[in-house]
PDB file of N, CA and C in Angstrom:
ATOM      1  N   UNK A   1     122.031  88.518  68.641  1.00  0.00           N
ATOM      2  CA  UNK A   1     123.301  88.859  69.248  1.00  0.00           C
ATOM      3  C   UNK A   1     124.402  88.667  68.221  1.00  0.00           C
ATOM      4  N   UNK A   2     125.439  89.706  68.278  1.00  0.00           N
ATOM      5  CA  UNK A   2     126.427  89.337  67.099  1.00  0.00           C
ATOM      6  C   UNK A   2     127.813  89.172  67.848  1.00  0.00           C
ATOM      7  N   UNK A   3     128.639  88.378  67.025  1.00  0.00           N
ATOM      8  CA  UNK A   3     129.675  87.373  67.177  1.00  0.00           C
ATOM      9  C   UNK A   3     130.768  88.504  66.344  1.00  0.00           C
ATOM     10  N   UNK A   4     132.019  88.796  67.807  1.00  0.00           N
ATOM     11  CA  UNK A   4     131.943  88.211  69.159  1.00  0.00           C
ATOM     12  C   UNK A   4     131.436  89.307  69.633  1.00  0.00           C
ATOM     13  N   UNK A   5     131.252  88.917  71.016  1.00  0.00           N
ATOM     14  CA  UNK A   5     130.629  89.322  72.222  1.00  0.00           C
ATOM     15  C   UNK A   5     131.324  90.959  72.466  1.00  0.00           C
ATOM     16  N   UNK A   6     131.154  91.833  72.560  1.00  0.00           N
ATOM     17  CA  UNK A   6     132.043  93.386  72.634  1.00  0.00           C
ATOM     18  C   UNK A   6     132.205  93.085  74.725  1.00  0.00           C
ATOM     19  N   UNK A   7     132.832  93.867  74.660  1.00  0.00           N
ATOM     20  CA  UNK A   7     132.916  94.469  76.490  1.00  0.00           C
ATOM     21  C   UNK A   7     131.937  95.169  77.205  1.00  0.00           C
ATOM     22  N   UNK A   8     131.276  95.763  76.257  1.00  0.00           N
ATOM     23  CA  UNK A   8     130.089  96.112  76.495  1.00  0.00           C
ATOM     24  C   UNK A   8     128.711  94.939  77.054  1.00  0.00           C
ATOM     25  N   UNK A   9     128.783  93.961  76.689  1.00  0.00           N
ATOM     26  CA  UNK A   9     128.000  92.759  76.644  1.00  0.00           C
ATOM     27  C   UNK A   9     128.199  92.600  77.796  1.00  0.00           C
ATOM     28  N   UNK A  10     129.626  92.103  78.385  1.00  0.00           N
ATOM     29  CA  UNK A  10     130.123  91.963  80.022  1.00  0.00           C
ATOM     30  C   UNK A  10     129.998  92.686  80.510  1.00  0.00           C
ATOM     31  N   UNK A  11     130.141  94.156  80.363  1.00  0.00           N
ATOM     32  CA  UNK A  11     129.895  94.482  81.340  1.00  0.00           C
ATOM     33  C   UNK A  11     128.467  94.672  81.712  1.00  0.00           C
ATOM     34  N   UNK A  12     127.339  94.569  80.654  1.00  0.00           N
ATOM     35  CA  UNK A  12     125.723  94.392  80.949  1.00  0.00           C
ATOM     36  C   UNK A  12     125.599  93.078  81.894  1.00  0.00           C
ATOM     37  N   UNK A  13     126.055  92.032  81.395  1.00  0.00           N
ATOM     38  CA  UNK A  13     125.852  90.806  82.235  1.00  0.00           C
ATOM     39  C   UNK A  13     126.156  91.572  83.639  1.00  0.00           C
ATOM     40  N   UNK A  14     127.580  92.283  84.087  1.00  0.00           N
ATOM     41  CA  UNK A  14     127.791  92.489  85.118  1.00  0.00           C
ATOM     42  C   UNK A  14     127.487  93.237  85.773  1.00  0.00           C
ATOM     43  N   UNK A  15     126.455  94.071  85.676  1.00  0.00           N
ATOM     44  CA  UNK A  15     125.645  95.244  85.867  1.00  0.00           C
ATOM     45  C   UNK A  15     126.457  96.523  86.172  1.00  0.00           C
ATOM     46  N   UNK A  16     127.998  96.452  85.337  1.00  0.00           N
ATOM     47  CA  UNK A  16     128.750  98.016  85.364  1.00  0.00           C
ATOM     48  C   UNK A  16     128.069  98.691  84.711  1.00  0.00           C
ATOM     49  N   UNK A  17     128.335 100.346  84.683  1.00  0.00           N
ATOM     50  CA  UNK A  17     127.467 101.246  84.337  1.00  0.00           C
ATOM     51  C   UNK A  17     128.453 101.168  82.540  1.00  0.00           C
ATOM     52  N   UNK A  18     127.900 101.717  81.732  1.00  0.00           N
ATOM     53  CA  UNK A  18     128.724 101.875  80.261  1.00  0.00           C
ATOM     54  C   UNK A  18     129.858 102.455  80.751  1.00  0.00           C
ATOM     55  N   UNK A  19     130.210 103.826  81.045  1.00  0.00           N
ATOM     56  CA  UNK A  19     131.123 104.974  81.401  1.00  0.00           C
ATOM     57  C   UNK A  19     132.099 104.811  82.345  1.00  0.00           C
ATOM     58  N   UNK A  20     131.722 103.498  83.159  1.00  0.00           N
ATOM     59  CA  UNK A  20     133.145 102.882  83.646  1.00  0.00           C
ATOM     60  C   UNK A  20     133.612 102.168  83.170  1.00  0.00           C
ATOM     61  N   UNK A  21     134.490 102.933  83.154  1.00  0.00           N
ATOM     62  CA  UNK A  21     135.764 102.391  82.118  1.00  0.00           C
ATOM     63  C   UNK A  21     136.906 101.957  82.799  1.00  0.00           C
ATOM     64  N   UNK A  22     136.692 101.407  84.272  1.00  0.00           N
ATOM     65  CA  UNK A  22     138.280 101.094  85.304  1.00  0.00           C
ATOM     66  C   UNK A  22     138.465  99.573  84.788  1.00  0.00           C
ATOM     67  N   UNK A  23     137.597  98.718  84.425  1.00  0.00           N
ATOM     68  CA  UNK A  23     137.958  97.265  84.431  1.00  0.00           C
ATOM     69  C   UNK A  23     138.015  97.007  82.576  1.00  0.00           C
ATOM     70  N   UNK A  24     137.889  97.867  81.906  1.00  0.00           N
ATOM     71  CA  UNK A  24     137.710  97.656  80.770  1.00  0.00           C
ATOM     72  C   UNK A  24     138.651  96.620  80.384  1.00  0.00           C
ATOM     73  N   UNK A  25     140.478  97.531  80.485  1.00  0.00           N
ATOM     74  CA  UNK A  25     141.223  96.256  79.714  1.00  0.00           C
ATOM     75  C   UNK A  25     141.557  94.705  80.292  1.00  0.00           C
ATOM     76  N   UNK A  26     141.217  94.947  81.996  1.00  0.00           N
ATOM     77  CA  UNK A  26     140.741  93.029  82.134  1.00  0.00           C
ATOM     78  C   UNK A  26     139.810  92.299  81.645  1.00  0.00           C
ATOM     79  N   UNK A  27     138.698  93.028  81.428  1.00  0.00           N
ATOM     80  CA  UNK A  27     137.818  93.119  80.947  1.00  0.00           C
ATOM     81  C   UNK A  27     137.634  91.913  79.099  1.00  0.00           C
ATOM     82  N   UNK A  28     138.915  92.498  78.585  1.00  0.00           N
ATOM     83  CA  UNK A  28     139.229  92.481  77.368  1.00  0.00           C
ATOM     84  C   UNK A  28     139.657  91.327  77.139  1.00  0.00           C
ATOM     85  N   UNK A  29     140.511  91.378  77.873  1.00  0.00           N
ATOM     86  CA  UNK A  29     141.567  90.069  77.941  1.00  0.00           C
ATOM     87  C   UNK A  29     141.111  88.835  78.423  1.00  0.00           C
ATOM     88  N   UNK A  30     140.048  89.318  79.296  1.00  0.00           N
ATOM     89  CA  UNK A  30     139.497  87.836  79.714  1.00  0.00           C
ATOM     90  C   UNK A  30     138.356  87.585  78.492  1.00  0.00           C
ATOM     91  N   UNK A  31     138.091  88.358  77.950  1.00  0.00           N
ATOM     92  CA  UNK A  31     136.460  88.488  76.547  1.00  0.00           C
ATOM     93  C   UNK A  31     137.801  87.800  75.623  1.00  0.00           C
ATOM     94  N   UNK A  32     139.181  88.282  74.691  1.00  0.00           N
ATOM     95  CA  UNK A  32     139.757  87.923  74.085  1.00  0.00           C
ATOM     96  C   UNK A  32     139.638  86.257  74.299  1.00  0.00           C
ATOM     97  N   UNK A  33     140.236  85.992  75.300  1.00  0.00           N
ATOM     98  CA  UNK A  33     140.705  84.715  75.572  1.00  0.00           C
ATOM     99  C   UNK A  33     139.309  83.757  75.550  1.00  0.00           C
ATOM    100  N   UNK A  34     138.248  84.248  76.009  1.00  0.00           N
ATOM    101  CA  UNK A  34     136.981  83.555  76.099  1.00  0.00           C
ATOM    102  C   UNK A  34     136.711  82.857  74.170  1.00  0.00           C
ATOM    103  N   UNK A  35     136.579  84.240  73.667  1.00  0.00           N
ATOM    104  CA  UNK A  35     136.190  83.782  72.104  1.00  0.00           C
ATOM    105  C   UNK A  35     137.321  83.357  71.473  1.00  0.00           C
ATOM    106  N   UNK A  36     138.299  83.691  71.449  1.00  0.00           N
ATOM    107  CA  UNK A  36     139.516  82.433  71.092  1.00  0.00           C
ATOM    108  C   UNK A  36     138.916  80.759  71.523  1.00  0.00           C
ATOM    109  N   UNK A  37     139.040  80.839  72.894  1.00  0.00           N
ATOM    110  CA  UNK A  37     138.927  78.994  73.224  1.00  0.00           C
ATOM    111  C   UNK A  37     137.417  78.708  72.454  1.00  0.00           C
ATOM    112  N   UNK A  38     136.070  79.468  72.385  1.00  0.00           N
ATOM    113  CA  UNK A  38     135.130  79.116  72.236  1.00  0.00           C
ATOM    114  C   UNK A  38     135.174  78.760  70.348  1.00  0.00           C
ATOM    115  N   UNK A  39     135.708  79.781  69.706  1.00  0.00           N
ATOM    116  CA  UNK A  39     136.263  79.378  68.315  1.00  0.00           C
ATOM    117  C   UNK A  39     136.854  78.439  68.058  1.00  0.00           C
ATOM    118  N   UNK A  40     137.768  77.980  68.981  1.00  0.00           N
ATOM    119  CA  UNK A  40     138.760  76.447  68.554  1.00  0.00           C
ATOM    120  C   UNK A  40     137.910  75.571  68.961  1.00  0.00           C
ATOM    121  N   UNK A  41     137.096  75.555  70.292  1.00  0.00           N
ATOM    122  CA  UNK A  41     135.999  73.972  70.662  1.00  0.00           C
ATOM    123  C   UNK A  41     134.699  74.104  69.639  1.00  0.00           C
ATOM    124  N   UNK A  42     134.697  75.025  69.193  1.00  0.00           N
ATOM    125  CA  UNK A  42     133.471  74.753  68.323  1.00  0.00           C
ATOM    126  C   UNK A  42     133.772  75.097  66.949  1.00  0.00           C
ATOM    127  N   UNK A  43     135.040  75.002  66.285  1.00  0.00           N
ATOM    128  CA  UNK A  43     135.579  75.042  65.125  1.00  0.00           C
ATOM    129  C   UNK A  43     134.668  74.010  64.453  1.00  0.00           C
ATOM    130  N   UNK A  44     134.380  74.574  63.165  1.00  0.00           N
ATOM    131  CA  UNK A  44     133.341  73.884  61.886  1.00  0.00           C
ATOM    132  C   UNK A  44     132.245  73.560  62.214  1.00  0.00           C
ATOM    133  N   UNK A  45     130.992  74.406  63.627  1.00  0.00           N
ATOM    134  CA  UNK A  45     130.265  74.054  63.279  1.00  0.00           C
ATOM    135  C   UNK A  45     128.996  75.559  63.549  1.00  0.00           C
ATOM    136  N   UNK A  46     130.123  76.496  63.302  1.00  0.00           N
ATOM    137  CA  UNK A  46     129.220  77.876  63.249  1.00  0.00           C
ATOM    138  C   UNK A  46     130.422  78.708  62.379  1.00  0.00           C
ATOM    139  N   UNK A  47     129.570  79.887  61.556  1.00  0.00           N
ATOM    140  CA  UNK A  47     130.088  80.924  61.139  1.00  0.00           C
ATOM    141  C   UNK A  47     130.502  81.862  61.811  1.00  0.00           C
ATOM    142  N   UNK A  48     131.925  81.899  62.340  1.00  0.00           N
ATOM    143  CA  UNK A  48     132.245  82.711  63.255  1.00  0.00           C
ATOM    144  C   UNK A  48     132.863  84.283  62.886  1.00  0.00           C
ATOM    145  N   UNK A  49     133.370  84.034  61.476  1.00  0.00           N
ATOM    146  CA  UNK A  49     133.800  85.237  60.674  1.00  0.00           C
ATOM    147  C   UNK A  49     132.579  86.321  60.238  1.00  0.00           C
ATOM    148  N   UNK A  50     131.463  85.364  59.909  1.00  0.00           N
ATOM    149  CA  UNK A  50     130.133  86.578  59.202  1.00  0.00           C
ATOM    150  C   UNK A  50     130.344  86.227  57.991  1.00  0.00           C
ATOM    151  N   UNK A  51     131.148  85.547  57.253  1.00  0.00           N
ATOM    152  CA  UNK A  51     130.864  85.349  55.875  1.00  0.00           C
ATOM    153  C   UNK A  51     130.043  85.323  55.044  1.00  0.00           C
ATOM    154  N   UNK A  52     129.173  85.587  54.743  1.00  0.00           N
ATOM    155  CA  UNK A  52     127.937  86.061  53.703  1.00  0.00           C
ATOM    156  C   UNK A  52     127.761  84.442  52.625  1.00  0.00           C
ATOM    157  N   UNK A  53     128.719  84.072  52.863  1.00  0.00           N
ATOM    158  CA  UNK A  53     128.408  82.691  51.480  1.00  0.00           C
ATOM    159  C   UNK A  53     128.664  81.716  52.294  1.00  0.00           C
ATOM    160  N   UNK A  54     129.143  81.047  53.464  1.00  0.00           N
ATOM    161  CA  UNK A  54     129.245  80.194  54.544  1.00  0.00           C
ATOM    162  C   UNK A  54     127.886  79.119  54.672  1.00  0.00           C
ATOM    163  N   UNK A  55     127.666  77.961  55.067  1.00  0.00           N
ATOM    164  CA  UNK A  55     126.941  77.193  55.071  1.00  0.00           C
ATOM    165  C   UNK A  55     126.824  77.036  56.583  1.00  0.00           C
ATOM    166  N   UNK A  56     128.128  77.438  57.376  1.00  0.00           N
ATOM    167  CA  UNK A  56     127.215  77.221  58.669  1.00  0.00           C
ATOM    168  C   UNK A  56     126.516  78.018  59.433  1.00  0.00           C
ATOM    169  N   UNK A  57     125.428  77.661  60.206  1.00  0.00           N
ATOM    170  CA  UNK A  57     124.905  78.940  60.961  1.00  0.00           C
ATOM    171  C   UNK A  57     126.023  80.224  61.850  1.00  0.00           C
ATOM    172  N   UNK A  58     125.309  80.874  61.207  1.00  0.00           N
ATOM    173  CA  UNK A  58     125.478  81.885  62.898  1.00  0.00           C
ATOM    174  C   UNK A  58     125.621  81.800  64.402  1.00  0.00           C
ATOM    175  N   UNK A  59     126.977  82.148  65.223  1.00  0.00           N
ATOM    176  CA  UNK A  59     126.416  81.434  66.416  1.00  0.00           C
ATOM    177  C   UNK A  59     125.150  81.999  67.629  1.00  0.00           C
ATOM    178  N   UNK A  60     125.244  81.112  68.059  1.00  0.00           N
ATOM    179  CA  UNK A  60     123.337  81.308  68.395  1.00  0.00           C
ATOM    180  C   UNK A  60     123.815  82.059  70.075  1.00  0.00           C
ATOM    181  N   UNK A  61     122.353  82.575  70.713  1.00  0.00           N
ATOM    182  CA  UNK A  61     122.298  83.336  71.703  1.00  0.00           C
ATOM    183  C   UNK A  61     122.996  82.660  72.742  1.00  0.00           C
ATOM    184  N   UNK A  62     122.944  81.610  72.891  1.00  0.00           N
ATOM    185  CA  UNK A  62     123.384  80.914  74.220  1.00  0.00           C
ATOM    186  C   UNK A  62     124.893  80.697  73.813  1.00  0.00           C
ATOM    187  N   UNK A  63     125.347  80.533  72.700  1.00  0.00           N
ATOM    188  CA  UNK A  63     127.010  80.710  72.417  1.00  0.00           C
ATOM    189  C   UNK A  63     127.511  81.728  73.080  1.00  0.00           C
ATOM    190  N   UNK A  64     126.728  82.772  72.625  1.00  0.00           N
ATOM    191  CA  UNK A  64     127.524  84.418  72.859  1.00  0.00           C
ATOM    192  C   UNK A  64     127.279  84.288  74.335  1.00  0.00           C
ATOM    193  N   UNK A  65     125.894  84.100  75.065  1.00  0.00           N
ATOM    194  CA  UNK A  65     125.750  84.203  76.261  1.00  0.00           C
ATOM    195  C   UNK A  65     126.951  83.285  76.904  1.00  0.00           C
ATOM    196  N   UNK A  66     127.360  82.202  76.886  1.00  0.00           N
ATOM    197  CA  UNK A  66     127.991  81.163  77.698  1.00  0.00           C
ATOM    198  C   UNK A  66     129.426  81.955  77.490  1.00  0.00           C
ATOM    199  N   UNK A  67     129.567  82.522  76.137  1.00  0.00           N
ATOM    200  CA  UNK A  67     130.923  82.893  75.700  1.00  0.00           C
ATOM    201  C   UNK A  67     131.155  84.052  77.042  1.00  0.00           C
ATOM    202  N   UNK A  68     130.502  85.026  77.151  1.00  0.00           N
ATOM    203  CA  UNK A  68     130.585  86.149  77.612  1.00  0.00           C
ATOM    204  C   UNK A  68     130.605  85.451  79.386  1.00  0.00           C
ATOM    205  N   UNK A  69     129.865  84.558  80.012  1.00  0.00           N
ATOM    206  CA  UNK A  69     130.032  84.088  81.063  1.00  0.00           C
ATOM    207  C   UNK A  69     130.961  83.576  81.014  1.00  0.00           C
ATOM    208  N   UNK A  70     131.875  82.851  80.353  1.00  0.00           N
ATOM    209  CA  UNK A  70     132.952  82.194  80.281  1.00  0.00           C
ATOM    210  C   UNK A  70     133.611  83.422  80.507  1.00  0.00           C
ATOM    211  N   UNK A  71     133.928  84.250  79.893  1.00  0.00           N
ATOM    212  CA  UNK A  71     134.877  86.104  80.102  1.00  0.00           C
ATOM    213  C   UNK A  71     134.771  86.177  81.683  1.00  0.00           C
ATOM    214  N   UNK A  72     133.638  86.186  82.325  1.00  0.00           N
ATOM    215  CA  UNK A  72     133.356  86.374  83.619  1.00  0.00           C
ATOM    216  C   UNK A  72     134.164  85.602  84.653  1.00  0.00           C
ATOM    217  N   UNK A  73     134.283  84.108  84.148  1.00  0.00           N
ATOM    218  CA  UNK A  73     134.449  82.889  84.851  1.00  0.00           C
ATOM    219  C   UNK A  73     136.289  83.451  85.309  1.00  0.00           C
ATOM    220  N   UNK A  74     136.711  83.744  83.640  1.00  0.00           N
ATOM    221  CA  UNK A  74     138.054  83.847  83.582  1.00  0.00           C
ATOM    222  C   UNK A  74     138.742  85.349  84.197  1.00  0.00           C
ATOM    223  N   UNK A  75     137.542  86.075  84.224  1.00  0.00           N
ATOM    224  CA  UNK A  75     138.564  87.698  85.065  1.00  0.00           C
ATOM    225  C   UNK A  75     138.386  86.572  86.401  1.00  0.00           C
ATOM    226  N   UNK A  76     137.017  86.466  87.044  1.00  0.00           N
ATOM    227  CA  UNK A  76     137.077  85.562  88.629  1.00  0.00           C
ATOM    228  C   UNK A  76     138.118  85.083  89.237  1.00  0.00           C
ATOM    229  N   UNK A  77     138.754  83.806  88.083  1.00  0.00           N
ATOM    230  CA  UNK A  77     139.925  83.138  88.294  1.00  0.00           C
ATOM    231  C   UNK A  77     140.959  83.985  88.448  1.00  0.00           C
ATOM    232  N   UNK A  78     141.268  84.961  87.817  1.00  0.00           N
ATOM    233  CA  UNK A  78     142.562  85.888  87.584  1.00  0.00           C
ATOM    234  C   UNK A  78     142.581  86.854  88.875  1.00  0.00           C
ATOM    235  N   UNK A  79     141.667  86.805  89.621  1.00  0.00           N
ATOM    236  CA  UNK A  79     141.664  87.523  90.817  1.00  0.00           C
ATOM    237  C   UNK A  79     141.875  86.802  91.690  1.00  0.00           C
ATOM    238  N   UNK A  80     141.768  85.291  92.080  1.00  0.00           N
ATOM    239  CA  UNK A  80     141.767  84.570  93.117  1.00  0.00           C
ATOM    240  C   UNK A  80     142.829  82.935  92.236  1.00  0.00           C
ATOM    241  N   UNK A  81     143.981  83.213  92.065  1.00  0.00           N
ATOM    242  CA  UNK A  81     145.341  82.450  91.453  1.00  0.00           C
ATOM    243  C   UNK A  81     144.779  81.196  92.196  1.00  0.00           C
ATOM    244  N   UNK A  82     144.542  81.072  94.092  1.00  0.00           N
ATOM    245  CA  UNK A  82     144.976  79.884  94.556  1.00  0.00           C
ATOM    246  C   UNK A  82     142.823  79.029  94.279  1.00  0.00           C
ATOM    247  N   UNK A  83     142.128  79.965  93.533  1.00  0.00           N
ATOM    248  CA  UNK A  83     140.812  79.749  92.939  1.00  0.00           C
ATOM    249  C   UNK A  83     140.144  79.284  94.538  1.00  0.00           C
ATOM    250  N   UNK A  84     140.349  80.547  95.100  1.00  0.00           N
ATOM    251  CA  UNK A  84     139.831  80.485  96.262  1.00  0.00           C
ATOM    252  C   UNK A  84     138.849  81.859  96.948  1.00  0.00           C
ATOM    253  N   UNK A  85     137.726  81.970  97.086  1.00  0.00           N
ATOM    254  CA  UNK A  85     136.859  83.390  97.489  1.00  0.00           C
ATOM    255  C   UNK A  85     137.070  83.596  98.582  1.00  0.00           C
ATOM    256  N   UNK A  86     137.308  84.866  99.644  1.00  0.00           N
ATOM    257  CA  UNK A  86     137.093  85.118 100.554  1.00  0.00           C
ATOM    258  C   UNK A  86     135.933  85.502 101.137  1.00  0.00           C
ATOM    259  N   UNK A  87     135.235  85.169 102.287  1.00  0.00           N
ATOM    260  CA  UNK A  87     133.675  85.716 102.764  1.00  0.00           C
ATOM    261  C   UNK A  87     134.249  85.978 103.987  1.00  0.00           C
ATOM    262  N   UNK A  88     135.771  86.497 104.298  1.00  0.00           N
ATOM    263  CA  UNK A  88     135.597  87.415 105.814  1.00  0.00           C
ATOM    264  C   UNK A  88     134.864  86.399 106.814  1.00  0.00           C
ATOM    265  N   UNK A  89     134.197  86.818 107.691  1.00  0.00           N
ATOM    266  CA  UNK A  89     133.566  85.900 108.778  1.00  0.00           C
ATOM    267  C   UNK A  89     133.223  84.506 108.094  1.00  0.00           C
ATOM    268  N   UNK A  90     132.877  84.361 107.181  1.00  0.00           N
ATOM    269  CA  UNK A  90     132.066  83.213 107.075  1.00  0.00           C
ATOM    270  C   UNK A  90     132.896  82.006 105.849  1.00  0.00           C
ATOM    271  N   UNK A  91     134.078  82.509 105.968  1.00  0.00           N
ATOM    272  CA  UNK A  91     135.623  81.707 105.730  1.00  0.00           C
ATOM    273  C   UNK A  91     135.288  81.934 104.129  1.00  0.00           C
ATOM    274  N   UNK A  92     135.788  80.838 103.626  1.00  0.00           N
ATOM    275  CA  UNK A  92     136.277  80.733 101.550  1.00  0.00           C
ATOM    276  C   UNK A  92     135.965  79.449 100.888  1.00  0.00           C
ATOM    277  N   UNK A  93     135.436  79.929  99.928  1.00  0.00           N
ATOM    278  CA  UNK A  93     135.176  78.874  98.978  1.00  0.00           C
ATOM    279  C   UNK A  93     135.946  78.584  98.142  1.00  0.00           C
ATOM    280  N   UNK A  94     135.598  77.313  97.460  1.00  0.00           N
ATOM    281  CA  UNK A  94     136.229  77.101  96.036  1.00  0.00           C
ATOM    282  C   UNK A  94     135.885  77.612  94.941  1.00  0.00           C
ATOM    283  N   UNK A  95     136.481  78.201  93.946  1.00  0.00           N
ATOM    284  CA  UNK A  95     136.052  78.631  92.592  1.00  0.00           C
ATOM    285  C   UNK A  95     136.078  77.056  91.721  1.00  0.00           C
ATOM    286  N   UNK A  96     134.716  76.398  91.611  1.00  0.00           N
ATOM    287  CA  UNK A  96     135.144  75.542  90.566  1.00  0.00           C
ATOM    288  C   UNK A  96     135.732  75.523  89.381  1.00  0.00           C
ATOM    289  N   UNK A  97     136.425  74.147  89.127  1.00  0.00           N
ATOM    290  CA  UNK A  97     137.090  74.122  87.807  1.00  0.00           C
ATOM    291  C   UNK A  97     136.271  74.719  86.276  1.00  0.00           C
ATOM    292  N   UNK A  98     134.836  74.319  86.386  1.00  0.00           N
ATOM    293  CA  UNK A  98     134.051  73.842  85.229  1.00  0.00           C
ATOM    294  C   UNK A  98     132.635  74.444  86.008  1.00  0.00           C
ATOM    295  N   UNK A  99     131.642  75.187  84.885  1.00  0.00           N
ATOM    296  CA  UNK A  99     130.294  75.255  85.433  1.00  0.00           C
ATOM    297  C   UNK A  99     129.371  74.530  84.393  1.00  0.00           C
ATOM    298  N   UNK A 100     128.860  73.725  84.718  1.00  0.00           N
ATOM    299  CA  UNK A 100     127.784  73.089  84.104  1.00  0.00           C
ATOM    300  C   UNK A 100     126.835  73.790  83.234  1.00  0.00           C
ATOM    301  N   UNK A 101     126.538  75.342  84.278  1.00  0.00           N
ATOM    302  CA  UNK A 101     125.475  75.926  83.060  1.00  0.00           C
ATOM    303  C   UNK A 101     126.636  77.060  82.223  1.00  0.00           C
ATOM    304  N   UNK A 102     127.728  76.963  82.035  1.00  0.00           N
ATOM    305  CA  UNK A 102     128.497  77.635  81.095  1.00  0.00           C
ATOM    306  C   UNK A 102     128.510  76.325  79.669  1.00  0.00           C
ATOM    307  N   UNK A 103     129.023  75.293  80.413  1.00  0.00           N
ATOM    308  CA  UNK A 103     128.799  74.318  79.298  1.00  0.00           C
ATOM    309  C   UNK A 103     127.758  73.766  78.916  1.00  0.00           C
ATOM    310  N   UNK A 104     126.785  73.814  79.230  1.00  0.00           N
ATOM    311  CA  UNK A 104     125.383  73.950  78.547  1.00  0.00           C
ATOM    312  C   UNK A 104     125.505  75.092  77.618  1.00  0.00           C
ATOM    313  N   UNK A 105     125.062  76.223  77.949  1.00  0.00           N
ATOM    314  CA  UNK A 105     125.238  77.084  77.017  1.00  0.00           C
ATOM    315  C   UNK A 105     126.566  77.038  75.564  1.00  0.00           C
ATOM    316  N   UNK A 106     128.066  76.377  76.269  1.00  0.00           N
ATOM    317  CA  UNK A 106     128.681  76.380  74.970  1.00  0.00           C
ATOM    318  C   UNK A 106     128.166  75.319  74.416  1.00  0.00           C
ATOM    319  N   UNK A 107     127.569  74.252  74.678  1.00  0.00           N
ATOM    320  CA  UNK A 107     127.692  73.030  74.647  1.00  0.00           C
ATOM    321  C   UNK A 107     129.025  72.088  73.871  1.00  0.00           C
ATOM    322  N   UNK A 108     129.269  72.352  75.131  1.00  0.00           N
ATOM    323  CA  UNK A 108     130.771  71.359  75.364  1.00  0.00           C
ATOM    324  C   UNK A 108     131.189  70.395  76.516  1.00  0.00           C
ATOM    325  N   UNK A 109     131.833  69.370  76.482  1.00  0.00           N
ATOM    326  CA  UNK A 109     131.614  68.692  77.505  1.00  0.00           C
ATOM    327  C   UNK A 109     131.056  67.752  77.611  1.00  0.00           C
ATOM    328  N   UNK A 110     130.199  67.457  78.425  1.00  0.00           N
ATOM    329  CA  UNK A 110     129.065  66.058  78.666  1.00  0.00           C
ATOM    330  C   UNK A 110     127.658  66.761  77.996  1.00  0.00           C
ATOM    331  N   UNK A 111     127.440  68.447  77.476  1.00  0.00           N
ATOM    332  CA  UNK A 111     126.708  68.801  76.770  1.00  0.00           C
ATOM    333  C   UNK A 111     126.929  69.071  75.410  1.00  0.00           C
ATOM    334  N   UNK A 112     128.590  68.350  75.046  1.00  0.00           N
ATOM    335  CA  UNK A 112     128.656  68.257  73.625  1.00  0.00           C
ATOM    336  C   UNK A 112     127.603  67.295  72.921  1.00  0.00           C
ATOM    337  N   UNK A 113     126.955  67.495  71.727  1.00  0.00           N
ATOM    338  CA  UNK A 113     126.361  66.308  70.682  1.00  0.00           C
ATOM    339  C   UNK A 113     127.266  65.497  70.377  1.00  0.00           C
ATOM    340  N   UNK A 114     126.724  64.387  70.044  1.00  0.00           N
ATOM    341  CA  UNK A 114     127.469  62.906  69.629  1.00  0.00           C
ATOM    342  C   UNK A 114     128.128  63.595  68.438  1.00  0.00           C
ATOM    343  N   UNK A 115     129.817  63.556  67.917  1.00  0.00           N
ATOM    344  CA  UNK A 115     130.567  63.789  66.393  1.00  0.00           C
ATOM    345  C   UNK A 115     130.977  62.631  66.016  1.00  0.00           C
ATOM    346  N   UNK A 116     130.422  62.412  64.503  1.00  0.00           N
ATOM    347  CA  UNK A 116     130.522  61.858  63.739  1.00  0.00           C
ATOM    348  C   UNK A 116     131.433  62.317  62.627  1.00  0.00           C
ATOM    349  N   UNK A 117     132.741  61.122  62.433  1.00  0.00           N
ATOM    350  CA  UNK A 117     133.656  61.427  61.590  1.00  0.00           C
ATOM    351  C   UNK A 117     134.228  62.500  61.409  1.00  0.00           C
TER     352      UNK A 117
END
């Protein structure tokens, strides 16, 4: 998988067809904002540019994957401000703050590794 994640990626996770193109630029903005935050929490310990002479790895499948669910997490939120779902008959949920298997995948959080110095 290559870094970053295109719109295309989301919208596979989200099972849109390619050729719709109605959600693209939320789409964007929530993918923008995803690999921004995921670049600053995991600053120095992946090659996020592609640099060819770089010492750190590449980021790995479950980066891009968590990254691109994170895109998901954040259009969700942007549709429901008071982070609340409607189910009609069967009333509304909460949109949680935090998903456990997003931060697994970034590993961040209580699935960050121990940093040293």
């Amino acid at each position: 998988m290559l870094w970053p994640p295109q719109v295309e990626d989301v919208k596979a996770e989200l099972g849109i067809a390619v050729g719709d193109t109605r959600d693209d630029a939320t789409l964007q903005v929530a993918l923008d904002a995803a690999v921004a935050w995921v670049e600053e929490q995991r600053a120095g310990e992946f090659n996020f540019t592609g640099a060819t002479v770089s010492l750190l790895p590449a980021p790995t499948p479950n980066l891009v994957l968590g990254t691109i669910r994170y895109a998901i997490r954040l259009r969700s939120r942007a549709k429901s401000p008071e982070a609340l779902v409607d189910f009609g008959e069967f009333g509304s949920a909460r949109i949680p703050g935090t998903d456990p298997d997003i931060d697994r995948l970034l590993g961040i959080g209580r699935f960050r590794r121990p940093m040293i110095g």
